[in-house]
PDB file of N, CA and C in Angstrom:
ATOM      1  N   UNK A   1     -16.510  -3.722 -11.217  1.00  0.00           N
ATOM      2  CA  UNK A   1     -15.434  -3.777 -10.243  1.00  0.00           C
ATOM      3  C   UNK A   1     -15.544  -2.590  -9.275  1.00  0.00           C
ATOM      4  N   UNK A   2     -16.688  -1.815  -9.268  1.00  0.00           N
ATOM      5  CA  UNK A   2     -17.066  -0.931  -8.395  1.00  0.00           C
ATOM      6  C   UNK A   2     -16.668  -1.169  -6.977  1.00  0.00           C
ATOM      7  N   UNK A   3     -15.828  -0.582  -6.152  1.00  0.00           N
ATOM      8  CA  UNK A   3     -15.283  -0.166  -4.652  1.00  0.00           C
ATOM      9  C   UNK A   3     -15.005  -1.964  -4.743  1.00  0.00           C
ATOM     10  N   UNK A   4     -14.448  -2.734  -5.237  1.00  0.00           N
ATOM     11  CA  UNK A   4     -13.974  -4.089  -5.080  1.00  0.00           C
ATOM     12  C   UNK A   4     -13.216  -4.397  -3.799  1.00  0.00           C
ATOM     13  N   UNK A   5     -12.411  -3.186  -3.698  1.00  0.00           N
ATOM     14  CA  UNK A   5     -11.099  -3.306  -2.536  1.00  0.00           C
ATOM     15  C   UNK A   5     -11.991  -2.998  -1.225  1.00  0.00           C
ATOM     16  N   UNK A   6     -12.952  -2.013  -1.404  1.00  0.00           N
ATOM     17  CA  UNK A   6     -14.023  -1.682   0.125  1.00  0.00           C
ATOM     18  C   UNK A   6     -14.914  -3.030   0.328  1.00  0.00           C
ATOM     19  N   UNK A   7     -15.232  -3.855  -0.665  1.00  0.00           N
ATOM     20  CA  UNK A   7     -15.848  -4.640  -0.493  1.00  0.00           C
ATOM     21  C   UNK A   7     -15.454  -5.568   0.021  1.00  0.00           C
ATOM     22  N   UNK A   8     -14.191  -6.054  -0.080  1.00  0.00           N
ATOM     23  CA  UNK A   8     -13.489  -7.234   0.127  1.00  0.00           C
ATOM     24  C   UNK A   8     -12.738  -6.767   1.661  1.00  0.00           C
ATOM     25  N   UNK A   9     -12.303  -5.915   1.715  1.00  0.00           N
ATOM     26  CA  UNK A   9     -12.131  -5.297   3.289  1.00  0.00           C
ATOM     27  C   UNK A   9     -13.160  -5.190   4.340  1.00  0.00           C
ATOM     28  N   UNK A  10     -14.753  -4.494   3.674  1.00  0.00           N
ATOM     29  CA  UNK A  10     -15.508  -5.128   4.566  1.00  0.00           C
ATOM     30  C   UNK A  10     -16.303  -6.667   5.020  1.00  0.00           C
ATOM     31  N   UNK A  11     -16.067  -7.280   4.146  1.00  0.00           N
ATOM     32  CA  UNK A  11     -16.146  -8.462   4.123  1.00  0.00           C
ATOM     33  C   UNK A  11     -15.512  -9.541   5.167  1.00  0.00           C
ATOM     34  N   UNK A  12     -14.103  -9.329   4.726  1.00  0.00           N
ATOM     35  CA  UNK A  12     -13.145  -9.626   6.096  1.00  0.00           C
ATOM     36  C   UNK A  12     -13.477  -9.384   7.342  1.00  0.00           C
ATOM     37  N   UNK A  13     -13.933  -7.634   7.660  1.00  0.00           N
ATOM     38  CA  UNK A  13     -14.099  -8.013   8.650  1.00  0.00           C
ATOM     39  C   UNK A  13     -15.338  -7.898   9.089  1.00  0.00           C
ATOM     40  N   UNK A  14     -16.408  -8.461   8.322  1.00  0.00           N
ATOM     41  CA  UNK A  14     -17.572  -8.792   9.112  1.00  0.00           C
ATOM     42  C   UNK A  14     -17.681  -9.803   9.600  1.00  0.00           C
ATOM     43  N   UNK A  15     -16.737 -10.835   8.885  1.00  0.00           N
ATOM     44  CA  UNK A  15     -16.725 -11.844   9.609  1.00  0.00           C
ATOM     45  C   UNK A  15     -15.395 -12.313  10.078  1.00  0.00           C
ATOM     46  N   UNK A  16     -14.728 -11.344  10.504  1.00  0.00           N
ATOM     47  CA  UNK A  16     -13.728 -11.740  11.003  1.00  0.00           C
ATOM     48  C   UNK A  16     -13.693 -12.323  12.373  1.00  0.00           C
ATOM     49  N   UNK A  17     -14.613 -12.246  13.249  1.00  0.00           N
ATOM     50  CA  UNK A  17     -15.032 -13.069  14.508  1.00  0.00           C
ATOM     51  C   UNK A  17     -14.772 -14.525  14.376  1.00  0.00           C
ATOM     52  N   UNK A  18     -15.754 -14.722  13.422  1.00  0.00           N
ATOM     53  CA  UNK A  18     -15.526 -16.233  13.254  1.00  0.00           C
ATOM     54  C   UNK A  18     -14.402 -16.814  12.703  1.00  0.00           C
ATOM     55  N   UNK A  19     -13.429 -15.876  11.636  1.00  0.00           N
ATOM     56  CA  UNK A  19     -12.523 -16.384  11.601  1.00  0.00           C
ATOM     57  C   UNK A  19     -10.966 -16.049  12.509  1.00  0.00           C
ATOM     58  N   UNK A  20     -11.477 -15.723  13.600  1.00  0.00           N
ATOM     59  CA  UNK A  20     -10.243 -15.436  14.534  1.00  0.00           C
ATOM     60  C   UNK A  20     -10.555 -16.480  15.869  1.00  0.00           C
ATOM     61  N   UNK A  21     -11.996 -16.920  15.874  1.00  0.00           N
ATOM     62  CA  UNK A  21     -11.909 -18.268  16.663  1.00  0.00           C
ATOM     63  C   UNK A  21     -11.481 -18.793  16.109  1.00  0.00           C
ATOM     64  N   UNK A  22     -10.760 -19.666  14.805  1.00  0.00           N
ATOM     65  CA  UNK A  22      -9.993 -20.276  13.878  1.00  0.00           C
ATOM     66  C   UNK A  22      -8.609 -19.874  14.808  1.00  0.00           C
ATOM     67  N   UNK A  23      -7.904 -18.854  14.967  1.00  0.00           N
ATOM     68  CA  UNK A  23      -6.560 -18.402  15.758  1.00  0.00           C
ATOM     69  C   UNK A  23      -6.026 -17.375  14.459  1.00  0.00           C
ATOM     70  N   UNK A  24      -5.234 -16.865  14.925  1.00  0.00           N
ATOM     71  CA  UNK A  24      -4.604 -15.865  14.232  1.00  0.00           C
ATOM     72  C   UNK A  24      -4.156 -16.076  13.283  1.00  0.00           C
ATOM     73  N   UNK A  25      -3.156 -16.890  12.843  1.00  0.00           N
ATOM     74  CA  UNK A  25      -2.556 -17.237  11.902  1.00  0.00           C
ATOM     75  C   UNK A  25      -3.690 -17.692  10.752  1.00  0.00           C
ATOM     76  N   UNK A  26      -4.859 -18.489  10.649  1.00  0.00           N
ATOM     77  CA  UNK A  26      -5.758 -18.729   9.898  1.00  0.00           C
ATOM     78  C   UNK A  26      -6.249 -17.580   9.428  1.00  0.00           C
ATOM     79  N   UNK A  27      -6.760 -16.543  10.706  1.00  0.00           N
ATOM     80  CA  UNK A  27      -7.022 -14.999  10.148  1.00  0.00           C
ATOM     81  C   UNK A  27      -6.406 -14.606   9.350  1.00  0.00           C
ATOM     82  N   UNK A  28      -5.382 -14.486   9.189  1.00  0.00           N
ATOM     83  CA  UNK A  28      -4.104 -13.577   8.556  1.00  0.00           C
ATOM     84  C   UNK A  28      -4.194 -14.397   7.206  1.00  0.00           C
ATOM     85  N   UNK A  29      -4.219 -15.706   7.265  1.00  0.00           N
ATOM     86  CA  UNK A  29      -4.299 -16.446   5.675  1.00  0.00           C
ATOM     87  C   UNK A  29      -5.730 -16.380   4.774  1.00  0.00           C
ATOM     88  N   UNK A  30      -7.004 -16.045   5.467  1.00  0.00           N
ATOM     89  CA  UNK A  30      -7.820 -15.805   4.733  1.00  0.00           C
ATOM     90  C   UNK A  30      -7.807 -14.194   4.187  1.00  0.00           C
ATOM     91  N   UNK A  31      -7.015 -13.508   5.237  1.00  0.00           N
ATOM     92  CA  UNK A  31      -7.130 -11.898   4.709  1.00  0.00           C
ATOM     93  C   UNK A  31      -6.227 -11.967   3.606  1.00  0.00           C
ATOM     94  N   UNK A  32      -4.927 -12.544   3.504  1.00  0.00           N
ATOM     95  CA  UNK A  32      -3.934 -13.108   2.342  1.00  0.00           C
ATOM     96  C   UNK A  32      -4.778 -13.344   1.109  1.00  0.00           C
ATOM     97  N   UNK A  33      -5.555 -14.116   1.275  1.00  0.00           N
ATOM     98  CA  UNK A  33      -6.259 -14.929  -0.161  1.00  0.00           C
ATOM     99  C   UNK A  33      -7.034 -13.772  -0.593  1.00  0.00           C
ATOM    100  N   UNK A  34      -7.945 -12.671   0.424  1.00  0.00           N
ATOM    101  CA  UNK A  34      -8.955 -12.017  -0.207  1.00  0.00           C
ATOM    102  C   UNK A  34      -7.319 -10.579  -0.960  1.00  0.00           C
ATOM    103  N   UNK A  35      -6.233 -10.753  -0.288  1.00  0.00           N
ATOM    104  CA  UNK A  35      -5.635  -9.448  -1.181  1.00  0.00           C
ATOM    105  C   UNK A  35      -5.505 -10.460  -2.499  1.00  0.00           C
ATOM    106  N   UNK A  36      -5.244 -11.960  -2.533  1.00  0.00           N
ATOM    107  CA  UNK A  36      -4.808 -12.639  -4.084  1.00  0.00           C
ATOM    108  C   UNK A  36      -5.685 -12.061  -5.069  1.00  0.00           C
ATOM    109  N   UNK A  37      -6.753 -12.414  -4.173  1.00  0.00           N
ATOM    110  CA  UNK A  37      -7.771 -12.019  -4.954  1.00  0.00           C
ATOM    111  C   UNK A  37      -8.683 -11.150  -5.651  1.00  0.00           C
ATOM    112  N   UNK A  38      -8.032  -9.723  -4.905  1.00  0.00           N
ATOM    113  CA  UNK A  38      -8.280  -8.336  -5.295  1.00  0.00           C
ATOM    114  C   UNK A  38      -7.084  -8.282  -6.287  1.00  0.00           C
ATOM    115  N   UNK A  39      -6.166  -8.821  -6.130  1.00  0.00           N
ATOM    116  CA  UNK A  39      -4.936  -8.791  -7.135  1.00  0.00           C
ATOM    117  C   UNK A  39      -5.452  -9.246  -8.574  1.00  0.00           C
ATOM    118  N   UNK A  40      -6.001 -10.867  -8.739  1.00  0.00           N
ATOM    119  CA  UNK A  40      -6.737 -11.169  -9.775  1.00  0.00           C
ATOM    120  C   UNK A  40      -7.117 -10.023 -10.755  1.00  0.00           C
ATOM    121  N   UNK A  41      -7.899  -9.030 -10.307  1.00  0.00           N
ATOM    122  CA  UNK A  41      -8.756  -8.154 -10.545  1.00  0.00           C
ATOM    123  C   UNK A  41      -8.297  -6.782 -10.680  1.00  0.00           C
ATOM    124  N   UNK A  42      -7.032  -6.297  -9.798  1.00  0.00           N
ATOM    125  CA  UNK A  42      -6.368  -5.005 -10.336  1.00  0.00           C
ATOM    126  C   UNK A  42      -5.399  -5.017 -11.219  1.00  0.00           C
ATOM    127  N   UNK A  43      -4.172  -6.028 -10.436  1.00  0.00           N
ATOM    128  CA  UNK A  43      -2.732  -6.157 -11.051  1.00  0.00           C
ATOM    129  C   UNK A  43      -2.956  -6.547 -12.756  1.00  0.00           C
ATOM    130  N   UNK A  44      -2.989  -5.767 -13.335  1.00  0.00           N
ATOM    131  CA  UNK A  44      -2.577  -5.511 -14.954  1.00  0.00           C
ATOM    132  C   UNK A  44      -1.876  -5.627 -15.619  1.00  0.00           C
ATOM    133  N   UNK A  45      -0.813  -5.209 -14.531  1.00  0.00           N
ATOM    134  CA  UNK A  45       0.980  -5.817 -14.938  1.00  0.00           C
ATOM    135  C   UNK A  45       1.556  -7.131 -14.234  1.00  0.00           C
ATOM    136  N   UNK A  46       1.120  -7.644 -13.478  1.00  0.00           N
ATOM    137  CA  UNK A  46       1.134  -8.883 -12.804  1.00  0.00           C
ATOM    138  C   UNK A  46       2.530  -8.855 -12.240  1.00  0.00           C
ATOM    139  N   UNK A  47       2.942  -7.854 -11.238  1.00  0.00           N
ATOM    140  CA  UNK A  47       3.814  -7.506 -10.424  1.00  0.00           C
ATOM    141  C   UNK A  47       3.570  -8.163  -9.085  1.00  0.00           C
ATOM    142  N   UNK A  48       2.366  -8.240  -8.590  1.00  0.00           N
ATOM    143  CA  UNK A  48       2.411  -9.213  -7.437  1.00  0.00           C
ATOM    144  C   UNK A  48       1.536  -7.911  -6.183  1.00  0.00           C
ATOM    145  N   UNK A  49       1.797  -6.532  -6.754  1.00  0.00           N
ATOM    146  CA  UNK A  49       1.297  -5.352  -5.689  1.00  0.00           C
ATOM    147  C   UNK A  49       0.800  -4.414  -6.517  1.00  0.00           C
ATOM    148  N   UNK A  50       0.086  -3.430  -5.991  1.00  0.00           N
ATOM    149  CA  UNK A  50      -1.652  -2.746  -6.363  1.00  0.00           C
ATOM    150  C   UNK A  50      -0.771  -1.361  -6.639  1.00  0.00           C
ATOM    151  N   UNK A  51      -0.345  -1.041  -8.456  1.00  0.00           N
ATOM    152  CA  UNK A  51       0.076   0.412  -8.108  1.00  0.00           C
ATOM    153  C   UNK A  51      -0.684   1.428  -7.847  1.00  0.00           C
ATOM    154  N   UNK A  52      -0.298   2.605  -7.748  1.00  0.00           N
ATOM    155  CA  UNK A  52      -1.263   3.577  -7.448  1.00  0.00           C
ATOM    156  C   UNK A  52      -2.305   3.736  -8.640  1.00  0.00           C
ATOM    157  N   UNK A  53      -2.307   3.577 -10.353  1.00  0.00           N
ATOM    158  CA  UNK A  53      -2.973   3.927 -11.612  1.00  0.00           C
ATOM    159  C   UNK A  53      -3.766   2.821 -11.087  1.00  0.00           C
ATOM    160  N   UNK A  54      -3.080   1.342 -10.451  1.00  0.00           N
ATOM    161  CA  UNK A  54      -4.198  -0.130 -10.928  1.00  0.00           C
ATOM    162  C   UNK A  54      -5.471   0.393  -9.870  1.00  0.00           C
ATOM    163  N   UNK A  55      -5.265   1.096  -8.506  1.00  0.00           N
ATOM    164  CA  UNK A  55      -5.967   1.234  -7.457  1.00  0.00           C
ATOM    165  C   UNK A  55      -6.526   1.932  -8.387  1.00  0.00           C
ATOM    166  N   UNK A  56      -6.162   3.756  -8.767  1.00  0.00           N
ATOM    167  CA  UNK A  56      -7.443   4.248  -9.008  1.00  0.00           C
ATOM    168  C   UNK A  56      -8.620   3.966 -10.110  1.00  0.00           C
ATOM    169  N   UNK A  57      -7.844   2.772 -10.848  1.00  0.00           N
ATOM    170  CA  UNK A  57      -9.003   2.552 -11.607  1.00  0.00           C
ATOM    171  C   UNK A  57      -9.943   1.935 -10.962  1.00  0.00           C
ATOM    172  N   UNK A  58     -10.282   1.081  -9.776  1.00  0.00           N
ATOM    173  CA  UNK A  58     -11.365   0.391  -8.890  1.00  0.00           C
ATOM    174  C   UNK A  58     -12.348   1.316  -8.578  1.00  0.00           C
ATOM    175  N   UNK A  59     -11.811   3.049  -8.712  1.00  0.00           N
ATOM    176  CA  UNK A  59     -12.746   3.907  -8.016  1.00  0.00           C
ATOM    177  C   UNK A  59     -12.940   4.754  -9.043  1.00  0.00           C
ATOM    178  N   UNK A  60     -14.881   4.459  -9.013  1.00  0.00           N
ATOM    179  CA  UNK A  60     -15.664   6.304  -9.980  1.00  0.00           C
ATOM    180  C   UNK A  60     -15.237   7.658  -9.380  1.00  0.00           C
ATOM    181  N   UNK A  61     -14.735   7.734  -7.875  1.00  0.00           N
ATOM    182  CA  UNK A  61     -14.745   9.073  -7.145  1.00  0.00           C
ATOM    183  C   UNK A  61     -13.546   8.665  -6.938  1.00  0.00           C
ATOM    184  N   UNK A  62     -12.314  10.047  -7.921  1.00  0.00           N
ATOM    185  CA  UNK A  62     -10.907   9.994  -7.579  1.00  0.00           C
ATOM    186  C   UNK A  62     -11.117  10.551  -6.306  1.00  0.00           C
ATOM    187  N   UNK A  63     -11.214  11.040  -5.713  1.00  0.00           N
ATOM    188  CA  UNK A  63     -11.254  11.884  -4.507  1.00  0.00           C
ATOM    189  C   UNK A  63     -11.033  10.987  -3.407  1.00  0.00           C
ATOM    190  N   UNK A  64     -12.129  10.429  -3.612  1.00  0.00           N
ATOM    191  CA  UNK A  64     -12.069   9.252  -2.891  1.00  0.00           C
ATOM    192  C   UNK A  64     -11.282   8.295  -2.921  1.00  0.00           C
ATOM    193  N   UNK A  65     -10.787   7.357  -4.201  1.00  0.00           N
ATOM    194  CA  UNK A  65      -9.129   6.507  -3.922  1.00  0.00           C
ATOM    195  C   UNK A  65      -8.271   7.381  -3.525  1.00  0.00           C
ATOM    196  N   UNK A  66      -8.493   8.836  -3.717  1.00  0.00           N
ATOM    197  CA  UNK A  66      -6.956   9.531  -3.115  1.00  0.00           C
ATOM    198  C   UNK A  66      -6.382   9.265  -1.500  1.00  0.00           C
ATOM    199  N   UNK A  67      -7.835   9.408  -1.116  1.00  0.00           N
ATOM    200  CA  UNK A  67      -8.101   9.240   0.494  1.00  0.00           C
ATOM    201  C   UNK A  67      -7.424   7.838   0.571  1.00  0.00           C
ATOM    202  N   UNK A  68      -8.310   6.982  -0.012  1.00  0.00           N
ATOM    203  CA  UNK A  68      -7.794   5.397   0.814  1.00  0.00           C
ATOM    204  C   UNK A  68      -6.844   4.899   0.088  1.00  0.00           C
ATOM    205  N   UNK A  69      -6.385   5.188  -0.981  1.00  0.00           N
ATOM    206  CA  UNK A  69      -4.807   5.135  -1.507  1.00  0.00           C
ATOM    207  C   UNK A  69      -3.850   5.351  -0.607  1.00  0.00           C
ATOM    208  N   UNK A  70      -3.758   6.725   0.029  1.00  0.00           N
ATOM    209  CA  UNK A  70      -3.031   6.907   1.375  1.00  0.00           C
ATOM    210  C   UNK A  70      -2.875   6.706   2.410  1.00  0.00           C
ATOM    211  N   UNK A  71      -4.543   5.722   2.766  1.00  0.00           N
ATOM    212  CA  UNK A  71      -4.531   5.160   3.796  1.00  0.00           C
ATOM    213  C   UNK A  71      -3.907   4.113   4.027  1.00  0.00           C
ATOM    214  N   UNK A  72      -4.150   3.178   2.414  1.00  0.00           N
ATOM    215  CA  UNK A  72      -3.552   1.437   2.455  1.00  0.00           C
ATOM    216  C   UNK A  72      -2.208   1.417   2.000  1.00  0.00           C
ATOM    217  N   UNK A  73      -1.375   2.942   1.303  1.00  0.00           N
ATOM    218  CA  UNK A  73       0.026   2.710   1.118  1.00  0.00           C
ATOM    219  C   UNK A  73       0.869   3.399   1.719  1.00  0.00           C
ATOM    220  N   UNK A  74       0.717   2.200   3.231  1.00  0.00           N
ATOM    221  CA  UNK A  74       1.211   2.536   4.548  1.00  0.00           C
ATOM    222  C   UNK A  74       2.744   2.897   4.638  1.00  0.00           C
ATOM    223  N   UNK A  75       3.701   2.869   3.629  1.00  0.00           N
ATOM    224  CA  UNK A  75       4.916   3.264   3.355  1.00  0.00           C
ATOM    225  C   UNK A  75       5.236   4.286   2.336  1.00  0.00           C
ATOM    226  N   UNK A  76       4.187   4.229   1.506  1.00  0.00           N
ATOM    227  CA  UNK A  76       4.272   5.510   0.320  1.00  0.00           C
ATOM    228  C   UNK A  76       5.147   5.322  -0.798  1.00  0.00           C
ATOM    229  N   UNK A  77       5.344   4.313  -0.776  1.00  0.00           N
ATOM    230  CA  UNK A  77       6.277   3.352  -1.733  1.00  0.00           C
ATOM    231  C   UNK A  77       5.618   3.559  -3.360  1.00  0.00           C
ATOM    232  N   UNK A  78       4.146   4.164  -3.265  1.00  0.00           N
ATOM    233  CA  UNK A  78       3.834   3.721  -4.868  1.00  0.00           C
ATOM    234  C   UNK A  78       2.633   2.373  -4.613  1.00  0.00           C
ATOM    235  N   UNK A  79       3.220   1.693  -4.042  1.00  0.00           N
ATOM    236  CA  UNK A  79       2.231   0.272  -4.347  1.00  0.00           C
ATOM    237  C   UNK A  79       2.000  -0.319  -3.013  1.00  0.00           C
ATOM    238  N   UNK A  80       0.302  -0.680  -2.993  1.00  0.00           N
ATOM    239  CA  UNK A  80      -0.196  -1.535  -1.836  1.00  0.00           C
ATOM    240  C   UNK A  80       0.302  -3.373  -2.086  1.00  0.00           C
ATOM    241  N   UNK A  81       1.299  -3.430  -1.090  1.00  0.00           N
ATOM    242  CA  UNK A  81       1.645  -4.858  -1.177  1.00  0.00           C
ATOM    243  C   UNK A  81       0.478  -5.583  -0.550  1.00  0.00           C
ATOM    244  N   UNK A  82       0.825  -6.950   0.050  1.00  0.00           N
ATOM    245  CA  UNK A  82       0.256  -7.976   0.693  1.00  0.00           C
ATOM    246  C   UNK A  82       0.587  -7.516   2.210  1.00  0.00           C
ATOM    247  N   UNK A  83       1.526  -7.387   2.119  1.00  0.00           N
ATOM    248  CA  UNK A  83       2.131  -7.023   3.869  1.00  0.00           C
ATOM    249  C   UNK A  83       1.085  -5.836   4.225  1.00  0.00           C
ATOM    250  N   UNK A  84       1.211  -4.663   3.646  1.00  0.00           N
ATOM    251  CA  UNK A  84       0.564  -3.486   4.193  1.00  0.00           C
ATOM    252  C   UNK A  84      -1.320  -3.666   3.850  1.00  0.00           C
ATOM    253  N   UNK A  85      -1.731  -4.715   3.164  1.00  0.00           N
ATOM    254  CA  UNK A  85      -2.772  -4.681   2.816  1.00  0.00           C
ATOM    255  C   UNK A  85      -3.483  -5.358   4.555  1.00  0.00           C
ATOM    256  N   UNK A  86      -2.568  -7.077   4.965  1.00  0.00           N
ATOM    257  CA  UNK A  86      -3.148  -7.448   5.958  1.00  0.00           C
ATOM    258  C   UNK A  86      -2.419  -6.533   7.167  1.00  0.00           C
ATOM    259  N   UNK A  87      -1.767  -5.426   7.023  1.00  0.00           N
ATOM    260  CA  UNK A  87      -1.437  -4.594   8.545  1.00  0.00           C
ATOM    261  C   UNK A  87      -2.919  -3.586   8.744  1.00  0.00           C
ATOM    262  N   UNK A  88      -3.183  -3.432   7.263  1.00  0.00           N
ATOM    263  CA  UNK A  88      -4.414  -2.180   7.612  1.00  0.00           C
ATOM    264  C   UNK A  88      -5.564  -2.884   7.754  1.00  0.00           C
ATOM    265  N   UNK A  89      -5.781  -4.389   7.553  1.00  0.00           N
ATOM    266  CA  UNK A  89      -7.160  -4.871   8.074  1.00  0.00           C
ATOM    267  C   UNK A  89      -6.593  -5.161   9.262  1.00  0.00           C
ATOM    268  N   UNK A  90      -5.832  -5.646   9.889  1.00  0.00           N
ATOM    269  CA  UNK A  90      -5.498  -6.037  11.314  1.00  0.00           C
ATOM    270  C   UNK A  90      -5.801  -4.966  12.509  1.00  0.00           C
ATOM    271  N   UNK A  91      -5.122  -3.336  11.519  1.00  0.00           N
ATOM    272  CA  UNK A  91      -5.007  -2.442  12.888  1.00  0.00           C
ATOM    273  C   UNK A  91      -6.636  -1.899  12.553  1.00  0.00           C
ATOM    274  N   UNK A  92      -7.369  -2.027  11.426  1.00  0.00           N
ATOM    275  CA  UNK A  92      -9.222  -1.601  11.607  1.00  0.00           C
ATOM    276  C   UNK A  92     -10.072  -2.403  12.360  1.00  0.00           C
ATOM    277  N   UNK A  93      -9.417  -3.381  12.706  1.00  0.00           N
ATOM    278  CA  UNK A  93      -9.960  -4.801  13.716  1.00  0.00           C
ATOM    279  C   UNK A  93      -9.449  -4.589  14.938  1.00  0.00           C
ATOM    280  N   UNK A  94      -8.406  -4.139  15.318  1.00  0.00           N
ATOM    281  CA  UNK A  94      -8.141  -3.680  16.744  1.00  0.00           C
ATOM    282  C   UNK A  94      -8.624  -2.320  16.674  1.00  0.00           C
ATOM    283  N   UNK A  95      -8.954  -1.889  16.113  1.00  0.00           N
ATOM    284  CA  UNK A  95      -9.826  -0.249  16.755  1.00  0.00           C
ATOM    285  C   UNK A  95     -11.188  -0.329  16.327  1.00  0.00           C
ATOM    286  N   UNK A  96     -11.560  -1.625  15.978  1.00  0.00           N
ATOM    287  CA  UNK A  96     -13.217  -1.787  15.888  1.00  0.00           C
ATOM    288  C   UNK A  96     -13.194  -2.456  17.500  1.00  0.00           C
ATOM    289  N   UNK A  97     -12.385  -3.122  18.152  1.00  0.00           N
ATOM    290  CA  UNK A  97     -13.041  -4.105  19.250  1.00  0.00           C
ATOM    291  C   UNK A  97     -13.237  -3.309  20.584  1.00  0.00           C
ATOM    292  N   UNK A  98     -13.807  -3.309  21.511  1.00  0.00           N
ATOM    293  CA  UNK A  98     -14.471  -2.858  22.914  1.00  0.00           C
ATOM    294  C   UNK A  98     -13.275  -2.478  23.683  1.00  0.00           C
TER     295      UNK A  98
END
């Protein structure tokens, strides 16, 4: 389950081109399915959102989830929901484009 959550974020948006000729709303539902699906794989307690213990177990370098822990828990609430998961692929897709 090595960097699962980097994987599945870059994933999205490598091909997120093709899925935004689809229109937005399709975008937003495949980025949905890939957080279900990182959920599958963290949520332990089957709460529905990524606490901070479920995140750092995805990562060998705490140092490193510390960083993107803070990046993806865009409210500081404790836990990466669904909402804040597709706001932080949305706003890395508007500051990847020209």
């Amino acid at each position: 389950m090595k960097d699962l959550f980097t994987l599945l974020m870059i994933a999205f948006i490598a091909i997120s081109p093709a899925i935004r000729a689809q229109g937005l709303k399709d975008h937003e539902k495949n980025i949905r399915e890939a957080y279900k699906l990182l959920l599958k794989e963290t949520d332990k307690n089957k709460d529905g959102k990524i606490s901070k213990d479920e995140f750092y177990a995805i990562w060998k370098d705490k140092k490193v989830a510390e960083v993107k822990y803070k990046a993806w828990d865009t409210n500081k609430d404790g836990f990466i929901t669904e909402e804040e998961y597709v706001k932080v692929i949305m706003d890395m897709e508007k500051k990847k484009k020209p």
